[in-house]
Protein backbone atom coordinates (compact mmCIF):
# COMPACT_ATOMS: atom_id res chain seq x y z
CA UNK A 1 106.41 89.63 93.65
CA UNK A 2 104.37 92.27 95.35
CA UNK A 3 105.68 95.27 96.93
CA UNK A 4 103.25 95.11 100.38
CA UNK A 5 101.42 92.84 102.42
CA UNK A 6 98.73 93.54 105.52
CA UNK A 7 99.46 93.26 108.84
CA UNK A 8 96.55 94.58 111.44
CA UNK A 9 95.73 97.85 109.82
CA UNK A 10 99.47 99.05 108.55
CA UNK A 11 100.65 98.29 105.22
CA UNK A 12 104.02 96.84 104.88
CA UNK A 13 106.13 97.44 101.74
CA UNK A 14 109.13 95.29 101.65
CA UNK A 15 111.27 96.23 97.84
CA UNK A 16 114.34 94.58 96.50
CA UNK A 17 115.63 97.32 95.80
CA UNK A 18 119.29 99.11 96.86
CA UNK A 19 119.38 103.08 97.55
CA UNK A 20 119.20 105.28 100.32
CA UNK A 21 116.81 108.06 99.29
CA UNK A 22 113.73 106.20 98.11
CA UNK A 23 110.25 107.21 98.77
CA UNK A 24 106.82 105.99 98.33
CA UNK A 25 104.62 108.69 96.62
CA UNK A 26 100.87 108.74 95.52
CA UNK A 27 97.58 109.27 95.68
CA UNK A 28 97.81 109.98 99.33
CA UNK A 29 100.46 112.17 99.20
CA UNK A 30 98.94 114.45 96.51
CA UNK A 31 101.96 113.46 94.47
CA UNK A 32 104.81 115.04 96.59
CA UNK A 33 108.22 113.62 98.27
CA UNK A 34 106.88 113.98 102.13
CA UNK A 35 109.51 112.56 104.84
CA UNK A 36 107.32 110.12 106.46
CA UNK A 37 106.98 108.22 103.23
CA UNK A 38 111.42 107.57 102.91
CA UNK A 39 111.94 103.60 102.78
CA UNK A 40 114.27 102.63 105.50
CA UNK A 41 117.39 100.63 103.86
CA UNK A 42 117.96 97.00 105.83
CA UNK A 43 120.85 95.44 102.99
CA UNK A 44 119.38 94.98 99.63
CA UNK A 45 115.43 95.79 100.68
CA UNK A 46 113.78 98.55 100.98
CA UNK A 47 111.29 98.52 103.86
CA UNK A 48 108.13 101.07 104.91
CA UNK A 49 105.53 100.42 107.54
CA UNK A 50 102.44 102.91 107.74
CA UNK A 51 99.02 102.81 108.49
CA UNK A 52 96.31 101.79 105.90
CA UNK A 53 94.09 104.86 106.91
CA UNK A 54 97.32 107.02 106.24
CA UNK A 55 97.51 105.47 102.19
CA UNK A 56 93.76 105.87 102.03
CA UNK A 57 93.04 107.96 98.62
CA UNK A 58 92.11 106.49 95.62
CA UNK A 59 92.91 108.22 92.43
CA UNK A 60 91.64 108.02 88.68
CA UNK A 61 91.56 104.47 88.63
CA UNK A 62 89.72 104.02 91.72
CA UNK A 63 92.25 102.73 93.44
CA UNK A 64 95.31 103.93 95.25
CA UNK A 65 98.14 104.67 93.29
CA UNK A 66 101.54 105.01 94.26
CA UNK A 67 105.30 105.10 92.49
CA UNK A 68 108.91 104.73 94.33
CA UNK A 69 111.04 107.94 93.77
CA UNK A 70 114.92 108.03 93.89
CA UNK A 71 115.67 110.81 95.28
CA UNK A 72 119.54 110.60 94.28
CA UNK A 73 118.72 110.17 90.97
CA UNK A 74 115.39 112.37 90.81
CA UNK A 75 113.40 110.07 88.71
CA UNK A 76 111.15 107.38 89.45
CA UNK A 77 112.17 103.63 90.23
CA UNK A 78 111.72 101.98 86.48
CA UNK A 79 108.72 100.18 86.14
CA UNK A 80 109.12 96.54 87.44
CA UNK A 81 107.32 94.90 83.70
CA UNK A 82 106.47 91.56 85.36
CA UNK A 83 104.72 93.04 88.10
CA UNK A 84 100.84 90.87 88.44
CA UNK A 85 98.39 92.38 85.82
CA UNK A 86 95.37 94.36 87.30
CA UNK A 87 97.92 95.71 89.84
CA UNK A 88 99.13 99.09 87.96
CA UNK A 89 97.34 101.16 86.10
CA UNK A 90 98.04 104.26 83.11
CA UNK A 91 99.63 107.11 85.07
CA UNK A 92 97.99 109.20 82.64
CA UNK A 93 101.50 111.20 82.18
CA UNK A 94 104.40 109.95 80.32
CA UNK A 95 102.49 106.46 78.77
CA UNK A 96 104.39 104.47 81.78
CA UNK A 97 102.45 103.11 85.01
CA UNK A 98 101.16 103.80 88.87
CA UNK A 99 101.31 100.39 90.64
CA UNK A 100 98.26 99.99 92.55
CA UNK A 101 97.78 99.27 96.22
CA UNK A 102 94.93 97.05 96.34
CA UNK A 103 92.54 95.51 98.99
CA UNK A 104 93.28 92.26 100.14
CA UNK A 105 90.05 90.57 99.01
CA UNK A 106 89.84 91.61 96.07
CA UNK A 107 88.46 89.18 93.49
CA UNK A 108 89.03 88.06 90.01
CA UNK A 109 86.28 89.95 88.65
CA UNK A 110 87.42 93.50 89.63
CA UNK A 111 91.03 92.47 88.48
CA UNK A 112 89.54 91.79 85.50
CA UNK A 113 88.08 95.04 85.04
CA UNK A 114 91.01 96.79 86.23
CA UNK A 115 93.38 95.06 83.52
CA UNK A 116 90.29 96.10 80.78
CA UNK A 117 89.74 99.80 82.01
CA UNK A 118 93.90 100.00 82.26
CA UNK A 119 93.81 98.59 78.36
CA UNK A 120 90.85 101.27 77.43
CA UNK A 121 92.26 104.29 79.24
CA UNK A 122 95.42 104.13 76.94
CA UNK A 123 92.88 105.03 74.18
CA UNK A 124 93.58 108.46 72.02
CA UNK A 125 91.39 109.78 69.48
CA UNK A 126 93.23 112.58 67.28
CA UNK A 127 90.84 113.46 64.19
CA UNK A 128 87.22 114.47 64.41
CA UNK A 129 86.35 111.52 62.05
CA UNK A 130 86.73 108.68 64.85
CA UNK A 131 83.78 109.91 67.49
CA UNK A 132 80.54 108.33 66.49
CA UNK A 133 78.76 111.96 67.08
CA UNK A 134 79.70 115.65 67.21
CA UNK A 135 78.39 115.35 71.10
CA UNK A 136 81.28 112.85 71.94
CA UNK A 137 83.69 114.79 70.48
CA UNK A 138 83.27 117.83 72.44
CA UNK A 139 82.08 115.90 75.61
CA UNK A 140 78.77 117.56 75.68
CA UNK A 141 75.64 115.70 76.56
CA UNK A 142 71.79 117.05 78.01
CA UNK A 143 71.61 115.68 82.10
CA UNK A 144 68.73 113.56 82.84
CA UNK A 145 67.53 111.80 85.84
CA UNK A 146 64.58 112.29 88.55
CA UNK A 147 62.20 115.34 87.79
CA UNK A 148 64.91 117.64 85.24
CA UNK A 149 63.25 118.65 82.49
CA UNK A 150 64.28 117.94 78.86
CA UNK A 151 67.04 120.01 77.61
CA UNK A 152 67.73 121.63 80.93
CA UNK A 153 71.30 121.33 81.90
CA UNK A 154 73.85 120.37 79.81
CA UNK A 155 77.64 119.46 79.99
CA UNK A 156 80.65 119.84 77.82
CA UNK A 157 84.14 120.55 77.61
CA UNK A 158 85.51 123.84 78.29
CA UNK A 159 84.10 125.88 74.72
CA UNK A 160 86.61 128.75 75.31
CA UNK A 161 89.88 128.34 76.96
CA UNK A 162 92.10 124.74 75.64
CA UNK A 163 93.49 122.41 78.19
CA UNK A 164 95.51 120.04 75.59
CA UNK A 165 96.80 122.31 73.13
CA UNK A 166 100.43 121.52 73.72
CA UNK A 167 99.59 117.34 73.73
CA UNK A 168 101.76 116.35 70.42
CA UNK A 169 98.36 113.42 69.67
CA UNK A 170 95.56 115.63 70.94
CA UNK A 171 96.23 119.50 69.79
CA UNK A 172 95.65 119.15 66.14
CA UNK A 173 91.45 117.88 67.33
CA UNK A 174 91.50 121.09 70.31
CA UNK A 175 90.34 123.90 68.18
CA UNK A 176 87.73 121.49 66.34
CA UNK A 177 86.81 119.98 70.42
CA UNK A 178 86.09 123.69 71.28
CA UNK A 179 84.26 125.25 68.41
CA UNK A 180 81.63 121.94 68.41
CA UNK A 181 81.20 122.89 72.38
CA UNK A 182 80.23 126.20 71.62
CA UNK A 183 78.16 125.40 68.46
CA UNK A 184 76.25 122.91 70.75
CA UNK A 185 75.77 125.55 73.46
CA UNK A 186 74.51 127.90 70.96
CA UNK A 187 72.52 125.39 69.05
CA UNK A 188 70.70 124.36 72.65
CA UNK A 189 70.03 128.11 73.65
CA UNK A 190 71.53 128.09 76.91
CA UNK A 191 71.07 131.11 78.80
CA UNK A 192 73.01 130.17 82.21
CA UNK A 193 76.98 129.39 81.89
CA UNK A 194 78.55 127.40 85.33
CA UNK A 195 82.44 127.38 85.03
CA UNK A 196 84.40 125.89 87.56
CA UNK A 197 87.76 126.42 86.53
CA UNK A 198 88.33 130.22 86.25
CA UNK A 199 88.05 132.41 88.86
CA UNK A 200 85.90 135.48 87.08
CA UNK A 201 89.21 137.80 87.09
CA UNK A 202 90.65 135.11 85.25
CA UNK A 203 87.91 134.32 82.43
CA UNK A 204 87.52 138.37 82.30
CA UNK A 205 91.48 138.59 81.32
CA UNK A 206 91.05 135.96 78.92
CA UNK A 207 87.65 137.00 77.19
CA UNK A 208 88.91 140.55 76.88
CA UNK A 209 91.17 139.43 74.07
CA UNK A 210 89.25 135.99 72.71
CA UNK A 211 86.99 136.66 69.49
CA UNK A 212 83.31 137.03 69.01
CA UNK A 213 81.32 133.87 70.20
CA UNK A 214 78.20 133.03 71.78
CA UNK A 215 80.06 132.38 74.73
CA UNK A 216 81.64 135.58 75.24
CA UNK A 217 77.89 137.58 74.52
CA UNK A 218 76.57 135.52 77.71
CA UNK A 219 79.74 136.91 79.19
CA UNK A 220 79.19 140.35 78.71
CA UNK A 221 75.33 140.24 79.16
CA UNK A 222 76.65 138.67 82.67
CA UNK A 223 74.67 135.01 82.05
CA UNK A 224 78.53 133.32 82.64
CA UNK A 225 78.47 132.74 86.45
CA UNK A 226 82.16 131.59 88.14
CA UNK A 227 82.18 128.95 90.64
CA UNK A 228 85.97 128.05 90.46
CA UNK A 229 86.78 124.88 92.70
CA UNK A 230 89.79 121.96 92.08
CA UNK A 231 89.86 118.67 91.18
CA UNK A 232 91.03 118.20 94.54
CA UNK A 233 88.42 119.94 96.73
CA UNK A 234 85.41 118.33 94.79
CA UNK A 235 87.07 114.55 95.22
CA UNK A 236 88.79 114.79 98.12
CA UNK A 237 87.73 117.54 100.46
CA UNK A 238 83.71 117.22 99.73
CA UNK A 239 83.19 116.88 103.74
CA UNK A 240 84.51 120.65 104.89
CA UNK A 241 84.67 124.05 103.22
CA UNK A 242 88.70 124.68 102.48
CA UNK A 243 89.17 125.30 99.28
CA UNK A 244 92.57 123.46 97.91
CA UNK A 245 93.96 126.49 95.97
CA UNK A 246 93.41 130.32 98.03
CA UNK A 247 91.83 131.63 95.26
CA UNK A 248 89.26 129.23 94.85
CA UNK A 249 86.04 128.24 96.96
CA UNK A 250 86.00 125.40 99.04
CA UNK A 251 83.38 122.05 98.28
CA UNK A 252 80.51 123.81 100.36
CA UNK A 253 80.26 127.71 99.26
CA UNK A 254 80.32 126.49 96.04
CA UNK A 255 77.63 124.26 95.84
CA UNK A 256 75.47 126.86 98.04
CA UNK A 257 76.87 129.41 95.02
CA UNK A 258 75.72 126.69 92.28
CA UNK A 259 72.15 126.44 93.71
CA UNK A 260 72.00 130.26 94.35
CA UNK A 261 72.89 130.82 90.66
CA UNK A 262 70.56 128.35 89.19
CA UNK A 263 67.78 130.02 91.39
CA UNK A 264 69.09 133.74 90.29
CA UNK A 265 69.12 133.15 86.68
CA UNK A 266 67.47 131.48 83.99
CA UNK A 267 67.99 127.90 82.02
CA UNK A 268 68.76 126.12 80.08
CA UNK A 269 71.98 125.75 81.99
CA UNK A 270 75.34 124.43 80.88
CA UNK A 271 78.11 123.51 83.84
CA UNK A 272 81.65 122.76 82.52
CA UNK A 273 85.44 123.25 83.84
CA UNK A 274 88.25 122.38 81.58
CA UNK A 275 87.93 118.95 80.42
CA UNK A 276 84.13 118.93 81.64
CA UNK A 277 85.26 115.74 83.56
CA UNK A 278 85.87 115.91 87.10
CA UNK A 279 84.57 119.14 88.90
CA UNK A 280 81.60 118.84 86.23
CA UNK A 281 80.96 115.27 86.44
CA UNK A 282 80.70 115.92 90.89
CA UNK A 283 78.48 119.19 90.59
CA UNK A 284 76.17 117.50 87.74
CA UNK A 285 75.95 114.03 89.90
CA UNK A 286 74.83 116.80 92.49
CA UNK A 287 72.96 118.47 90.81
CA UNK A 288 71.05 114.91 89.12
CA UNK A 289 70.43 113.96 92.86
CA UNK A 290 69.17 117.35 93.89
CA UNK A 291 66.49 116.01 91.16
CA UNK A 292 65.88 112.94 92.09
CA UNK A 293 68.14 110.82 89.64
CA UNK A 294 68.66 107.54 90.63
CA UNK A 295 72.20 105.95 90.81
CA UNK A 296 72.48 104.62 87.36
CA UNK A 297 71.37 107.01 85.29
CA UNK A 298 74.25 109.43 87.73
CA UNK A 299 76.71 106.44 86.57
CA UNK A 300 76.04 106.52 82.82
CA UNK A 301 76.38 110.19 82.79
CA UNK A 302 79.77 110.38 84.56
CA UNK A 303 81.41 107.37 82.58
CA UNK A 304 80.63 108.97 79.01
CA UNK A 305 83.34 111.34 79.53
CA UNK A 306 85.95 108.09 78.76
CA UNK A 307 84.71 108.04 75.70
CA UNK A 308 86.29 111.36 74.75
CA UNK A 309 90.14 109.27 74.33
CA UNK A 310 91.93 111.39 75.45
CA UNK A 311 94.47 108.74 76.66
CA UNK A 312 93.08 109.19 80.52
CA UNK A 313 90.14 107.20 82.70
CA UNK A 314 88.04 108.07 85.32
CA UNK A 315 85.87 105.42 87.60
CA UNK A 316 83.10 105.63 89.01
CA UNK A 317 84.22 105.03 92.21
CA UNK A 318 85.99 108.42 92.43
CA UNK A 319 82.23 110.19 92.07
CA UNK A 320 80.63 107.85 94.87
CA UNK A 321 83.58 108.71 96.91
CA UNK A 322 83.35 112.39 96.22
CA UNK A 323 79.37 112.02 97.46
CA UNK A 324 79.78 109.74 100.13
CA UNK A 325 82.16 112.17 102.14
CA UNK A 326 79.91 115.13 101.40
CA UNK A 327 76.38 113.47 101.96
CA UNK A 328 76.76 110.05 104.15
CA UNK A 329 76.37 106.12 103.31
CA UNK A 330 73.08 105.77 101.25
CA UNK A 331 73.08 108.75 99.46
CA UNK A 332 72.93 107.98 96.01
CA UNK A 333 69.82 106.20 97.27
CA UNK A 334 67.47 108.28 98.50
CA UNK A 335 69.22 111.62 96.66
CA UNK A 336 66.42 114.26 96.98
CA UNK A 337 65.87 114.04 100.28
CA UNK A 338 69.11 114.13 101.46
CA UNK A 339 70.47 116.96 99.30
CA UNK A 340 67.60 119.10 100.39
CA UNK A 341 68.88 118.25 103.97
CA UNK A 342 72.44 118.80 102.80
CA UNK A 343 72.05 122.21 101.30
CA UNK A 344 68.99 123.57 104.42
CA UNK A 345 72.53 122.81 106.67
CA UNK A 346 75.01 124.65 104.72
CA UNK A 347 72.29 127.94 105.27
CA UNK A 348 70.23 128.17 102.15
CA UNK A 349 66.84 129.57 102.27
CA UNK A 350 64.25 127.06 101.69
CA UNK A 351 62.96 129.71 99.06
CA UNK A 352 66.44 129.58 97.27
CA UNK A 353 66.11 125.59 96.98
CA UNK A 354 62.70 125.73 96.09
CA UNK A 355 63.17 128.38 93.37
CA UNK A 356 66.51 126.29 91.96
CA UNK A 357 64.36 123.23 92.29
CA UNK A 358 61.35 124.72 90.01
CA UNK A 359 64.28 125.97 87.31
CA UNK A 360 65.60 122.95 87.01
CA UNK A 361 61.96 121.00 86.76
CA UNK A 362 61.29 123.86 83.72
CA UNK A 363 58.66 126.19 85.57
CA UNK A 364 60.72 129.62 85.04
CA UNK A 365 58.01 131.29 87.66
């Protein structure tokens, strides 16, 4: 049985379920207890009433995904195992599920790739010897699309500073992920560093005491530039310029500080954060626009990061949400245009864009 139905434009969930501190959390609530989201109790149901646009934020899946929490208890409601297939997904967490609240015409065909992208998300590689290329394994790939030149701007995992060290499947391959990302910066003579994840104080503590590398000589010869924004701000709060953590920019000053970098110094260019996923794969889809890429080749490039197995998913529908708030319906059509528009509105010189355009196309003068 599902948990909601529709009625007008609330969502009604109605639970068999007996407690008196349960709460619907989720996407939409960032992942916190929050009052208005308590079930009332009427006998052995639990019952919540709240507007659709209130539940509206989708997560990894695409989707919006929610779990019940027992407050009494503090755990999570078990996971109901005969709930519909293609209505949960991986919570990317603890190898359990997020049910997903889904629209109510949704067809077979997108339940279908639901169930397969839930099946393929689950995925973990652990040794070096199952990704079909060194570039896979360290999530690094060249950016292509519209008028960038070859070997331009590249991608990758973060070459410096782990993220899954402590995972008991993934921290044996995190040493070997990170030295292959800074061979293949090395090996493609980038000049220009983009990180998004550390705020420079922060990359400055950590480089002080980190080895010798190619990285840290574009540190000190000041070619690493720090853009630090959150998952949060480049998904969810693309329209407006608050940042979701104080010491990091919002979704606006640091695209105008992206294009102002890529103007100020010279390419090839490499953008990453931590997992060179999510703030990468928005600022590169930005960035491919800015050029002139077309929608697909933006898609391809964003959905190669599942092939890193690292037991997590992201959809595509995440980046087109991410753009959509930021730039308006139609943008991934007619991308040039409008990010010129975009980025003359947030106050940038039209010499600045001009002069990021020409480094990006290859002319260095």
């Amino acid at each position: 049985m599902m948990h909601y139905s529709y009625g007008h434009n609330d969502v009604i969930f109605d639970i068999p379920w007996e407690g008196n501190q349960i709460f619907l959390i989720g996407t939409f609530t960032n992942w916190q207890k929050k009052d208005c989201f308590k079930f009332s109790v009427l006998g052995d149901r639990l019952l919540l009433r709240t507007s659709c646009l209130d539940v509206n934020k989708i997560g990894n899946s695409g989707y919006i995904e929610y779990y019940l929490w027992d407050e009494e208890r503090q755990q999570p409601i078990p996971f109901n195992d005969n709930y519909p297939a293609g209505y949960f997904f991986n919570n990317q967490f603890n190898g359990s599920y997020n049910y997903l609240l889904l629209p109510e015409d949704i067809c077979d065909d997108e339940l279908s790739h639901i169930i397969q992208h839930n099946k393929n998300s689950f995925r973990i590689k652990s040794r070096a010897s199952e990704f079909e290329s060194e570039q896979m394994l360290a999530n690094f790939r060249e950016v292509r699309g519209g008028k960038l030149a070859k070997e331009r701007l590249f991608r990758s995992y973060h070459p410096v500073i782990p993220s899954r060290g402590e995972h008991p499947q993934l921290m044996n391959i995190e040493i070997q992920r990170q030295r292959k990302a800074m061979q293949l910066i090395e090996f493609n003579n980038v000049r220009t560093v983009i990180n998004l994840s550390e705020t420079a104080q922060e990359l400055a503590d950590y480089l002080h005491q980190a080895e010798p590398s190619y990285y840290k000589t574009l540190w000190l010869d000041n070619h690493i530039v720090n853009v630090p924004v959150a998952y949060e701000t480049v998904y969810f709060m693309s329209d407006r310029d608050e940042s979701f953590n104080p010491d990091e920019l919002g979704f606006q000053t640091g695209i105008r500080a992206v294009i102002n970098h890529i103007a100020d110094h010279q390419g090839p260019y490499h953008v990453h954060c931590r997992l060179g996923s999510d703030r990468t794969g928005v600022i590169v889809a930005f960035l491919q626009l800015f050029m002139g890429a077309d929608k697909q080749q933006i898609k391809l490039n964003y959905l190669q990061t599942n092939n890193m197995a690292i037991g997590e998913f992201r959809s595509f529908r995440l980046l087109e949400h991410a753009l959509t708030q930021a730039l308006g319906q139609g943008s991934l059509e007619n991308g040039h245009q409008v990010i010129r528009a975009y980025l003359l509105s947030l106050g940038l010189a039209c010499e600045i864009i001009e002069q990021a355009y020409l480094h990006l196309v290859g002319d260095e003068y």
